[in-house]
C-alpha atoms as a PDB file:
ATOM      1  CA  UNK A   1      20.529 -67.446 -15.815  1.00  0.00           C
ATOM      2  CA  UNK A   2      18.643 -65.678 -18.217  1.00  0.00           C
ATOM      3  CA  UNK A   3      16.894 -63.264 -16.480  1.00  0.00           C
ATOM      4  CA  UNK A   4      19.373 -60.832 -16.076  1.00  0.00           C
ATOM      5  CA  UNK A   5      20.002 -61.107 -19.841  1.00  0.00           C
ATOM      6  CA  UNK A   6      16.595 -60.741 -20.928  1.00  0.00           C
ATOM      7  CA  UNK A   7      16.231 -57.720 -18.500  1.00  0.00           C
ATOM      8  CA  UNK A   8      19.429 -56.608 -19.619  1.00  0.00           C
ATOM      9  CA  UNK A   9      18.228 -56.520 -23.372  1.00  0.00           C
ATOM     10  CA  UNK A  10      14.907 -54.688 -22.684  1.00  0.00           C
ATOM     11  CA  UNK A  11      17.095 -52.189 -21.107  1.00  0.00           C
ATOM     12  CA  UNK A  12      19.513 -51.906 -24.005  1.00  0.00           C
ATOM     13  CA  UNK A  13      16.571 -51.542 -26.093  1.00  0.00           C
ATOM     14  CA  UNK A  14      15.917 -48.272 -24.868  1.00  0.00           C
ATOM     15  CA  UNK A  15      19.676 -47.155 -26.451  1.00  0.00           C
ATOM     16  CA  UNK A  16      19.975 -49.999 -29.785  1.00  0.00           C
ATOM     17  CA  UNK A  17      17.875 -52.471 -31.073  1.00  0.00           C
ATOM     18  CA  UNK A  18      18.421 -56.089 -29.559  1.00  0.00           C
ATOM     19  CA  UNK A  19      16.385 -59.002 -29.794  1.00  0.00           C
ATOM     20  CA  UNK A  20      15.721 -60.172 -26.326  1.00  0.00           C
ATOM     21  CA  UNK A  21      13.871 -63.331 -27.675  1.00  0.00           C
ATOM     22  CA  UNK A  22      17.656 -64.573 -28.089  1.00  0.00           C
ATOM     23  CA  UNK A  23      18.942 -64.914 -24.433  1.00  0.00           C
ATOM     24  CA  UNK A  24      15.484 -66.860 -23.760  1.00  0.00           C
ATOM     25  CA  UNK A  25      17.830 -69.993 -25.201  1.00  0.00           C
ATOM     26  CA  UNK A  26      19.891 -69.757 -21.943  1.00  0.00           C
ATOM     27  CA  UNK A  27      17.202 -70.089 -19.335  1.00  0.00           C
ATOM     28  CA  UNK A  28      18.288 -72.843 -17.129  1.00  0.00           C
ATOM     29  CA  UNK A  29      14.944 -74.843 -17.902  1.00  0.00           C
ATOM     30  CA  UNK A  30      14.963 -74.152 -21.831  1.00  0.00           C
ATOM     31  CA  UNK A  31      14.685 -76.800 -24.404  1.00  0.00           C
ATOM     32  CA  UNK A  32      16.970 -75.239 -27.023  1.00  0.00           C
ATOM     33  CA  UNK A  33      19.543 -74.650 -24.226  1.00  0.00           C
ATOM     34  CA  UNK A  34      19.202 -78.770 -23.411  1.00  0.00           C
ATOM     35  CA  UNK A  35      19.383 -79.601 -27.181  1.00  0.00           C
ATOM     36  CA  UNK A  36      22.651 -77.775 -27.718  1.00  0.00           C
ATOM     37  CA  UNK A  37      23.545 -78.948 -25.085  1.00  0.00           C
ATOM     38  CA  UNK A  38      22.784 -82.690 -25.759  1.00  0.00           C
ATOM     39  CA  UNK A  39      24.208 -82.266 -29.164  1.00  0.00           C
ATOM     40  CA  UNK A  40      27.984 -81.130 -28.597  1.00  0.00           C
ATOM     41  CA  UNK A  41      28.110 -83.692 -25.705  1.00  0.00           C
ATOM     42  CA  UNK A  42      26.996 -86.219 -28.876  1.00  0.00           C
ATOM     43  CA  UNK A  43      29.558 -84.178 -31.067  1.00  0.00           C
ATOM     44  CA  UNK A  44      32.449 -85.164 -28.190  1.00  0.00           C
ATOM     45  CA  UNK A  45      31.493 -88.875 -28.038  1.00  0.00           C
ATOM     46  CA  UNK A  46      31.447 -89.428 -31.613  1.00  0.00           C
ATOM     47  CA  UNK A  47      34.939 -87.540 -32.133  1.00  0.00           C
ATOM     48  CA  UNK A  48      36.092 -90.304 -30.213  1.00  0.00           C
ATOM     49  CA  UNK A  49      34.279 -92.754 -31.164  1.00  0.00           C
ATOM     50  CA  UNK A  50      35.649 -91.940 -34.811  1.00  0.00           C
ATOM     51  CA  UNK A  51      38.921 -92.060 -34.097  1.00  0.00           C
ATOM     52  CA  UNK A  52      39.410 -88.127 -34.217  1.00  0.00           C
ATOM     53  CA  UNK A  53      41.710 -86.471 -31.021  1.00  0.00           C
ATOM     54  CA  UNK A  54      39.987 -85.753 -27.973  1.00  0.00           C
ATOM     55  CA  UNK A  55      39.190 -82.157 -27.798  1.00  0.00           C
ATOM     56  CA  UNK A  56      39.767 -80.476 -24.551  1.00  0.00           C
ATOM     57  CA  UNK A  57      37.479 -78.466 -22.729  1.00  0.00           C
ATOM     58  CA  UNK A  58      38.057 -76.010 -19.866  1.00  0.00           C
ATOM     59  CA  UNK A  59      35.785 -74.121 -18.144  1.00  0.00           C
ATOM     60  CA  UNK A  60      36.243 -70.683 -16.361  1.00  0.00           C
ATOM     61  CA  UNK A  61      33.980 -69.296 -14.084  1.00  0.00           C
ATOM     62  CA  UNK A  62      34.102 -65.367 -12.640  1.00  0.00           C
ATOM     63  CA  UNK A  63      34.022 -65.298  -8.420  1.00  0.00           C
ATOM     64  CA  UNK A  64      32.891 -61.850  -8.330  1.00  0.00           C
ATOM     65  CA  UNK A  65      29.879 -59.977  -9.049  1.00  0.00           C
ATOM     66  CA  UNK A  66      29.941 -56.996 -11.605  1.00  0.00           C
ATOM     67  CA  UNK A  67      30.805 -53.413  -9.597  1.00  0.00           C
ATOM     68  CA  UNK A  68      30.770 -50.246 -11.226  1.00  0.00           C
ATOM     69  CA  UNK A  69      32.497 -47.446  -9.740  1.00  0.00           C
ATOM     70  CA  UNK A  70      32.259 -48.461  -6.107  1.00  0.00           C
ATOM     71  CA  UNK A  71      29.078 -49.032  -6.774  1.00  0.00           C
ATOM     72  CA  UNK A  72      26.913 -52.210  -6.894  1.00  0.00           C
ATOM     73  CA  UNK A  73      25.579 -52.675 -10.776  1.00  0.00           C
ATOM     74  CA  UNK A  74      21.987 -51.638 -10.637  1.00  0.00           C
ATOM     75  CA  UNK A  75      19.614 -55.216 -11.266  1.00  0.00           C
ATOM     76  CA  UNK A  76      16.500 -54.868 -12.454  1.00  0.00           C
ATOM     77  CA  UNK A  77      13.934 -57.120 -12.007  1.00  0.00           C
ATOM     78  CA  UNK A  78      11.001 -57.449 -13.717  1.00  0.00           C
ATOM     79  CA  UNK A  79       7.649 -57.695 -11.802  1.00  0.00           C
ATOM     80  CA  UNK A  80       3.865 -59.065 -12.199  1.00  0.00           C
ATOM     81  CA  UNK A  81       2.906 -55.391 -13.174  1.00  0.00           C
ATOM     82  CA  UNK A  82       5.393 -55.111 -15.806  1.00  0.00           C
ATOM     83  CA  UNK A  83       7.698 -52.183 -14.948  1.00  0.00           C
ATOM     84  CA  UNK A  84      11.084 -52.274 -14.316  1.00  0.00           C
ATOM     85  CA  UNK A  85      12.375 -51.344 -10.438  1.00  0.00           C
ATOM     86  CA  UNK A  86      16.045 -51.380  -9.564  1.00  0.00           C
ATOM     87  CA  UNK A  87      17.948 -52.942  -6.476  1.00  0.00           C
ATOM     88  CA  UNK A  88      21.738 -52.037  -5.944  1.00  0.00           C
ATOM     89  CA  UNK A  89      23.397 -55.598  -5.125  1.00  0.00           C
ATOM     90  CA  UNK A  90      26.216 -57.013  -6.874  1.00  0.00           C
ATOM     91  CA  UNK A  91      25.674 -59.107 -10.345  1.00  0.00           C
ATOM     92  CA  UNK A  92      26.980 -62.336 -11.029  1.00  0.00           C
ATOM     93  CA  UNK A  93      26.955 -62.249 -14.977  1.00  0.00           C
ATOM     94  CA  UNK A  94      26.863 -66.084 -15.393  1.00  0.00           C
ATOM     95  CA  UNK A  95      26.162 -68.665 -12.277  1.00  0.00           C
ATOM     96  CA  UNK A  96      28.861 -71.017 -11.311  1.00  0.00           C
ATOM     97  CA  UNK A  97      26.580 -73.976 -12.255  1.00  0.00           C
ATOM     98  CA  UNK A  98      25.715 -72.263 -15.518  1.00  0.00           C
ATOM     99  CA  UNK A  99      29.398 -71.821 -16.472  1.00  0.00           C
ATOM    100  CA  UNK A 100      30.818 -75.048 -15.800  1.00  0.00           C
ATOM    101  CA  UNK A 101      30.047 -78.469 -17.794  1.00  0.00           C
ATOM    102  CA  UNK A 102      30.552 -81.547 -14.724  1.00  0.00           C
ATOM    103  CA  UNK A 103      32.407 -83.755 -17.050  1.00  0.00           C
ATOM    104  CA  UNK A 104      35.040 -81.180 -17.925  1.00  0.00           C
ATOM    105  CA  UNK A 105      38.080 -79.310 -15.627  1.00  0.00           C
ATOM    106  CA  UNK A 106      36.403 -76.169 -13.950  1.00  0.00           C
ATOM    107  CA  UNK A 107      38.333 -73.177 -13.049  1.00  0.00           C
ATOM    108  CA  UNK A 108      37.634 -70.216 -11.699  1.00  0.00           C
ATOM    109  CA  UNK A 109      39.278 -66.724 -11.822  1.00  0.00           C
ATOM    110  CA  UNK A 110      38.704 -64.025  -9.233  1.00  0.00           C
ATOM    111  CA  UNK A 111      37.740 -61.575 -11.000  1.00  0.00           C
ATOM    112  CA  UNK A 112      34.300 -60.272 -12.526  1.00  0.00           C
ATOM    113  CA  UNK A 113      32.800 -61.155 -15.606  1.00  0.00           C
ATOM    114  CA  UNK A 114      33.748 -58.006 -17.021  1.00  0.00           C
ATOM    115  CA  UNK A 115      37.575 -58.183 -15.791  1.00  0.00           C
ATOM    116  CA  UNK A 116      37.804 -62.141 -16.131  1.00  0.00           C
ATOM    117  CA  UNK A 117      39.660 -62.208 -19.596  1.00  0.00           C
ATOM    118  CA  UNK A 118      41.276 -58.609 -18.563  1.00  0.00           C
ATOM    119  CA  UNK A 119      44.849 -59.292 -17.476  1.00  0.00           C
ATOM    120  CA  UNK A 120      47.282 -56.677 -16.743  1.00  0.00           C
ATOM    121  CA  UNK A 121      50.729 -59.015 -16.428  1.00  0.00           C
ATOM    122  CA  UNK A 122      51.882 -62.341 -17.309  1.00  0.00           C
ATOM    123  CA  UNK A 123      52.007 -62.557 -13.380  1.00  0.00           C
ATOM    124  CA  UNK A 124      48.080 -61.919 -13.055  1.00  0.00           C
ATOM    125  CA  UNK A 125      46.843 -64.851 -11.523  1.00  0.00           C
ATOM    126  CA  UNK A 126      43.920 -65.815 -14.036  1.00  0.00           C
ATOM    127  CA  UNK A 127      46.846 -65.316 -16.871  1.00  0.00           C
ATOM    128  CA  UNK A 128      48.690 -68.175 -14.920  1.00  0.00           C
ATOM    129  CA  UNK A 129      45.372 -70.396 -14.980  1.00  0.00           C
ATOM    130  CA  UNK A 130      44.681 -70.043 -18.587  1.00  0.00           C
ATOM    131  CA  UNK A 131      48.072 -70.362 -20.435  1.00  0.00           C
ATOM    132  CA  UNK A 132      48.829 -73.141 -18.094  1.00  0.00           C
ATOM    133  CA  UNK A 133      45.481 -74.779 -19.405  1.00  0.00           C
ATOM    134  CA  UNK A 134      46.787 -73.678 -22.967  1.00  0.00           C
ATOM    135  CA  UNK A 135      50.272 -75.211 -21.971  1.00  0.00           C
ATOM    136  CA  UNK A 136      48.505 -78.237 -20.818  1.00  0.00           C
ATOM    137  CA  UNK A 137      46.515 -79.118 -23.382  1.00  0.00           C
ATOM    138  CA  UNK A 138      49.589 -78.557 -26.283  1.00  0.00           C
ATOM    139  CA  UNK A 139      51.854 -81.016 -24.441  1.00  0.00           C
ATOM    140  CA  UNK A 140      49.080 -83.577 -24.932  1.00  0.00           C
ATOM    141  CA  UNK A 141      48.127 -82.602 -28.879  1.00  0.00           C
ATOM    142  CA  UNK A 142      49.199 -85.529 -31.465  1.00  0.00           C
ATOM    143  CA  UNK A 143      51.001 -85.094 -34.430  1.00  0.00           C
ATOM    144  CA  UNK A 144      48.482 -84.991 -37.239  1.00  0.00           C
ATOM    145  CA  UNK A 145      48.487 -87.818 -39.768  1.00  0.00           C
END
């Protein structure tokens, strides 16, 4: 999952300053990435566990890969030798399986990662999916004590 964003960075680099050592956290096999994510499954149990409300937790996921201008997004990949080559083939930002926690509802929207939070209407189709998540989870809220 990371490689794209670590790529990504060293490429931004060239323009402004970013510290690539950051997106190493989201590499499928990292340890910080397991940690967090070990700790706000502990932080859900114990909500419960304390008597607190359930919090929900819906996941969206894009379909597409990233275009630009008719155009496939240019990925690079790093290789052995250390410089930079480009292939034009679409980008999936984030992998399915990296977006999605099992335990939770998964959704996706068909749109990019780009476009996925980009509605034009009320009658855009990932509009419908997320304010009937937000619908859903307000009918089941509690009045706080």
């Amino acid at each position: 999952m990371a490689d794209w964003a670590t790529i990504a960075g060293h490429l931004v680099n060239l323009v402004k300053r970013t510290n690539t050592d950051i997106v190493g956290v989201l590499k499928t096999d990292s340890q910080v990435l397991e940690i967090v994510q070990q700790t706000f499954q502990t932080m859900m149990k114990n909500r419960e566990s304390d008597g607190k409300q359930k919090l929900q937790v819906t996941c969206f996921a894009e379909e597409m890969p990233v275009q630009r201008a008719g155009l496939a997004t240019v990925v690079c990949r790093l290789r052995p030798c250390g410089f930079y080559h480009a292939n034009l083939e679409p980008l999936q930002v984030v992998p399915h399986h990296s977006a999605i926690l099992p335990q939770y509802t998964a959704r996706t929207i068909h749109s990019d990662h780009v476009n996925m939070t980009k509605f034009a209407s009320r009658e855009d189709n990932g509009y419908k999916q997320v304010s009937s998540e937000l619908r859903r989870w307000a009918k089941g809220l509690k009045p706080s004590t």
